[in-house]
Protein backbone atom coordinates (compact mmCIF):
# COMPACT_ATOMS: atom_id res chain seq x y z
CA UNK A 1 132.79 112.74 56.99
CA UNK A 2 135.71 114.74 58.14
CA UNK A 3 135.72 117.78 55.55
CA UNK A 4 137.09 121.47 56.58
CA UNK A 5 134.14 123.81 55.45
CA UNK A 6 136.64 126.90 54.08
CA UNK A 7 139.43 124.67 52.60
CA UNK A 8 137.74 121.93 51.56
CA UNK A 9 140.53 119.51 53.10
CA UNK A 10 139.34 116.01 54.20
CA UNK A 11 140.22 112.01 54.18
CA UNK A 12 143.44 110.99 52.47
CA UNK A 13 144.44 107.30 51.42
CA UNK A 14 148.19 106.61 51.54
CA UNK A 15 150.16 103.51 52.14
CA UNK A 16 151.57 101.52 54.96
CA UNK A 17 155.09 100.15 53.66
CA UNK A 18 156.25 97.22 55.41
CA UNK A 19 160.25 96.88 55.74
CA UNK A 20 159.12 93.18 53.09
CA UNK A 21 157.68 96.34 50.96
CA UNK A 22 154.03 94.97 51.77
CA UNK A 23 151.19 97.75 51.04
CA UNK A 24 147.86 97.98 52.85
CA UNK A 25 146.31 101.37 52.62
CA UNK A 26 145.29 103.35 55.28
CA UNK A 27 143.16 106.23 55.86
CA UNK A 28 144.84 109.72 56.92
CA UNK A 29 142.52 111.86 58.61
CA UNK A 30 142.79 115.99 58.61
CA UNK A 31 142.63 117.24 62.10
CA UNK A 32 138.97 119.04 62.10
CA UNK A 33 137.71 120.54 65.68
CA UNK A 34 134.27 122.28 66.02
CA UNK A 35 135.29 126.35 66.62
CA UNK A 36 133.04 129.51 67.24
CA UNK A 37 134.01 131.83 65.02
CA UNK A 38 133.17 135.56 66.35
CA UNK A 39 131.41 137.70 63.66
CA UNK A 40 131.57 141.44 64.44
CA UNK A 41 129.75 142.75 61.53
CA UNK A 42 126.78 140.85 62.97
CA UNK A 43 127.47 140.48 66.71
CA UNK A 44 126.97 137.10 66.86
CA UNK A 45 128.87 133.84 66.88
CA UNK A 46 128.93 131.12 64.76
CA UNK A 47 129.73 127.49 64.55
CA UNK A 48 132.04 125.72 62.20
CA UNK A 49 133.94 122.79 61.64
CA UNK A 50 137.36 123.88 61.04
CA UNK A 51 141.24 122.31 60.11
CA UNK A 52 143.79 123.60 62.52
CA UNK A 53 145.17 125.52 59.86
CA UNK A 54 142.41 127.40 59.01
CA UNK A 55 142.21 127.91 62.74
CA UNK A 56 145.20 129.26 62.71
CA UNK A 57 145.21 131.33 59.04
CA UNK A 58 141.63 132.86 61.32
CA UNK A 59 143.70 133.73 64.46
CA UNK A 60 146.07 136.33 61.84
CA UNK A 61 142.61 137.21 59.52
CA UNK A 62 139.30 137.83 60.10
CA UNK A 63 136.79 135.16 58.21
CA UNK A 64 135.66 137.52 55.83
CA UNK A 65 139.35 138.03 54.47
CA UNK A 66 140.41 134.30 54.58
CA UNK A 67 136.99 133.49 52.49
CA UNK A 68 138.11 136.02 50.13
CA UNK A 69 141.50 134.78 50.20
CA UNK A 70 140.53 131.00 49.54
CA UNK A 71 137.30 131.57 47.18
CA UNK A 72 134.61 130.71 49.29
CA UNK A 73 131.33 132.38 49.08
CA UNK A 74 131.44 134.16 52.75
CA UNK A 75 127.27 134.84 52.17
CA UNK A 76 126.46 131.30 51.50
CA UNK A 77 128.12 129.84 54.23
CA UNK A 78 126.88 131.89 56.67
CA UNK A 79 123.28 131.44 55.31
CA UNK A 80 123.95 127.57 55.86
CA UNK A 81 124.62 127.93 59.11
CA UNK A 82 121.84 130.60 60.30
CA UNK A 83 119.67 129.42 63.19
């Protein structure tokens, strides 16, 4: 499943509207690429499946500050992602 691992955002259902006012749902998909994430603390990189906005919230912040920032146990999701 698509799922950003900070924010949490994933798979929305929504509507197709016909101009007759038909409904069929559809599926919207977040837009999740696979980034290495640099950690400096530890010298090493790490892997993580991303939105673009968190990309881009990480590109201002370092991770440690936008897991404080959103919640998200920075620890535990390194430890689920240690080799």
């Amino acid at each position: 499943m698509r799922v950003c691992e900070l924010t949490g955002k994933r798979v929305n259902v929504a509507n197709n509207v016909s101009h007759a006012n038909n409904k069929t749902k559809k599926r919207q998909n977040p837009n999740i690429q696979s980034k290495r994430i640099f950690l400096p603390e530890e010298g090493r990189y790490v892997r993580l499946s991303l939105s673009t906005r968190a990309i881009r919230s990480l590109n201002r912040m370092t991770l440690k500050d936008y897991c404080k920032k959103l919640g998200v146990d920075y620890d535990a999701l390194l430890k689920s992602h240690t080799r």
